[in-house]
C-alpha atoms as a PDB file:
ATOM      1  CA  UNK A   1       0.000   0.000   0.000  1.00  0.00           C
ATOM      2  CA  UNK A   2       1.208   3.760  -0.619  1.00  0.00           C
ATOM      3  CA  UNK A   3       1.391   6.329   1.955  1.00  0.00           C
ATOM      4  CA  UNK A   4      -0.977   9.140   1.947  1.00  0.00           C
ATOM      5  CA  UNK A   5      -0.923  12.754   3.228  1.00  0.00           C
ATOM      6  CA  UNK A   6      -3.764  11.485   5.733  1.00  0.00           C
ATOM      7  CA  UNK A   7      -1.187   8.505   6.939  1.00  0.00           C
ATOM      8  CA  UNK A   8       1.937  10.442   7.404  1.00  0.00           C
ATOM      9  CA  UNK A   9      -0.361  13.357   9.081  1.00  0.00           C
ATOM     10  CA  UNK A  10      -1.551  10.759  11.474  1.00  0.00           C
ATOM     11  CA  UNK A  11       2.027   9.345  12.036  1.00  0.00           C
ATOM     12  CA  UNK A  12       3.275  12.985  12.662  1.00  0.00           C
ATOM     13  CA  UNK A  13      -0.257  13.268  15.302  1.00  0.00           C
ATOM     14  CA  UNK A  14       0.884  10.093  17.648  1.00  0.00           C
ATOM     15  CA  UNK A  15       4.560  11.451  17.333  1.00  0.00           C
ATOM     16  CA  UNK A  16       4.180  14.874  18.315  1.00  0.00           C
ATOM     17  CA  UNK A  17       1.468  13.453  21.513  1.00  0.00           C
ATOM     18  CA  UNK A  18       4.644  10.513  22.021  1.00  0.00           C
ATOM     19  CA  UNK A  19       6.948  13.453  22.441  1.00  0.00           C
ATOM     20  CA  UNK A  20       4.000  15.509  24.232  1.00  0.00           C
ATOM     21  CA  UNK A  21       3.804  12.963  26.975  1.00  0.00           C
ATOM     22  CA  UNK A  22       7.310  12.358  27.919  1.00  0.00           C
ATOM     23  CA  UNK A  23       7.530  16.118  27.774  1.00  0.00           C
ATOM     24  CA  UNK A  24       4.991  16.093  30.382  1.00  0.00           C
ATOM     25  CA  UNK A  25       6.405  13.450  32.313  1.00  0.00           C
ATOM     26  CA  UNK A  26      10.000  15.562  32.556  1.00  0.00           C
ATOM     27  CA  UNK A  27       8.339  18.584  33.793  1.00  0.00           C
ATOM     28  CA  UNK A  28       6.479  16.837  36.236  1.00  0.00           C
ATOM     29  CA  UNK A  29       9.443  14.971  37.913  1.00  0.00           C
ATOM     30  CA  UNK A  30      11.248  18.228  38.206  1.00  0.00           C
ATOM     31  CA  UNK A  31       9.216  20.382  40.023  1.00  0.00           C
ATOM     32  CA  UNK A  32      12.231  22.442  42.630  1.00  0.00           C
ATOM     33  CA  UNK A  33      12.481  26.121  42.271  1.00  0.00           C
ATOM     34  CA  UNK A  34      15.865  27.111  41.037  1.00  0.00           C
ATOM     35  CA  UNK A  35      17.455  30.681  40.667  1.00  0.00           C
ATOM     36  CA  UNK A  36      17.682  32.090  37.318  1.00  0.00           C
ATOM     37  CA  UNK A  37      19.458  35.270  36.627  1.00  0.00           C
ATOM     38  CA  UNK A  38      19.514  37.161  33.186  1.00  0.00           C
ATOM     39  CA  UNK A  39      21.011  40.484  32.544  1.00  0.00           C
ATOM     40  CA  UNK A  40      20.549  41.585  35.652  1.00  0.00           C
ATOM     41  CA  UNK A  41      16.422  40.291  36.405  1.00  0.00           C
ATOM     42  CA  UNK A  42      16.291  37.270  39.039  1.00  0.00           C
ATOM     43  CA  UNK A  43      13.564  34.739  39.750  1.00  0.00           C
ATOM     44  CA  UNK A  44      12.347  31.574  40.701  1.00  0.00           C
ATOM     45  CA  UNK A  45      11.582  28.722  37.779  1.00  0.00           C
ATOM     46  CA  UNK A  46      11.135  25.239  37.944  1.00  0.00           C
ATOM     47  CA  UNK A  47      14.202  23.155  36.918  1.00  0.00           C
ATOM     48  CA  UNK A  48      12.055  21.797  33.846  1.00  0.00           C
ATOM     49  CA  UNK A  49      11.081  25.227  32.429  1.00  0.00           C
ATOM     50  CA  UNK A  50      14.450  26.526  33.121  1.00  0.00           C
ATOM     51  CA  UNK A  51      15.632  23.605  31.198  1.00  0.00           C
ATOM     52  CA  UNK A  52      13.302  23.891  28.404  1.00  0.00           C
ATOM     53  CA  UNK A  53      13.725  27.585  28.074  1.00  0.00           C
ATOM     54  CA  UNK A  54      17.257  27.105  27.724  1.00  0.00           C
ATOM     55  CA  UNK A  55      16.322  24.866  25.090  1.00  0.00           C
ATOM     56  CA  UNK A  56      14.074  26.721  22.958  1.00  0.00           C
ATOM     57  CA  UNK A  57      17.159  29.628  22.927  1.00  0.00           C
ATOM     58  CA  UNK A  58      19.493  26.880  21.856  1.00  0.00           C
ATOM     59  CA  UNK A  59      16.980  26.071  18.753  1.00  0.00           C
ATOM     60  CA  UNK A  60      16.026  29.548  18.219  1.00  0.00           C
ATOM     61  CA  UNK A  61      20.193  30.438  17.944  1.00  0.00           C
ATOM     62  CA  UNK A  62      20.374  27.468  15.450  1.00  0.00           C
ATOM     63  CA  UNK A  63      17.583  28.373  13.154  1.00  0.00           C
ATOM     64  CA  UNK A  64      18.866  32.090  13.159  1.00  0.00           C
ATOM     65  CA  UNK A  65      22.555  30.931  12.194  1.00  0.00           C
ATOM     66  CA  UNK A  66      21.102  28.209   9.639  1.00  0.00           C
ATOM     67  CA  UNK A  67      18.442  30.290   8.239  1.00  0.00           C
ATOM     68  CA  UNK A  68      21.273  33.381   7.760  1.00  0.00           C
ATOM     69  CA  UNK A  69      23.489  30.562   5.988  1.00  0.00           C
ATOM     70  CA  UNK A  70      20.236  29.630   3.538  1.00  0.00           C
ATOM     71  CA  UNK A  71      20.269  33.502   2.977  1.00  0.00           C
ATOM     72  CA  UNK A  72      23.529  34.010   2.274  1.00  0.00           C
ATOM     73  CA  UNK A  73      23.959  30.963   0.033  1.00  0.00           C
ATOM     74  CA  UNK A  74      20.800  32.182  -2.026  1.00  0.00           C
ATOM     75  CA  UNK A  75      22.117  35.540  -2.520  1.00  0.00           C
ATOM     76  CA  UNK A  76      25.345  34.487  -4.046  1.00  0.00           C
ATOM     77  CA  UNK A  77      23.012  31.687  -6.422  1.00  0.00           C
ATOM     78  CA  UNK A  78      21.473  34.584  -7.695  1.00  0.00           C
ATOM     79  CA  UNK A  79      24.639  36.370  -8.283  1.00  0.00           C
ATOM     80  CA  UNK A  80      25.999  33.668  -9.723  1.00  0.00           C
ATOM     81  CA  UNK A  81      23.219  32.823 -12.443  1.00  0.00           C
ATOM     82  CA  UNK A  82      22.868  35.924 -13.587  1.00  0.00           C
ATOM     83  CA  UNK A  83      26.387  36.469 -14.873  1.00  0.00           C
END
């Protein structure tokens, strides 16, 4: 049988709740307040949201690096095609 949009959406649907879950499951077995200081601000976060914050930056610094790359690379495909 062929795989269909409606099959691999349904894959991605119990893989994304698979990751939801276990997501779920770290945040609830680390609950203690830890001390988080940024540029000066201070507060009190749970260990799993300071972890997942730090997370999300670590992505967010990735995609801006990659997607700068794609840019760059682009521009100098153009430049290059229309010599």
């Amino acid at each position: 049988m062929r795989r269909t949009r409606t099959s691999a959406t349904w894959i991605g649907v119990i893989v994304f709740t698979a990751v939801l879950v276990l997501l779920l499951i770290f945040i609830l077995q680390n609950t203690q307040s830890v001390q988080i200081s940024y540029f000066g601000a201070t507060g009190h976060v749970s260990l799993a949201v300071a972890m997942l914050l730090a997370a999300v930056a670590g992505v967010l610094l990735t995609a801006i690096a990659g997607s700068l790359r794609i840019w760059q690379l682009r521009r100098r495909l153009r430049g290059v095609t229309r010599r």
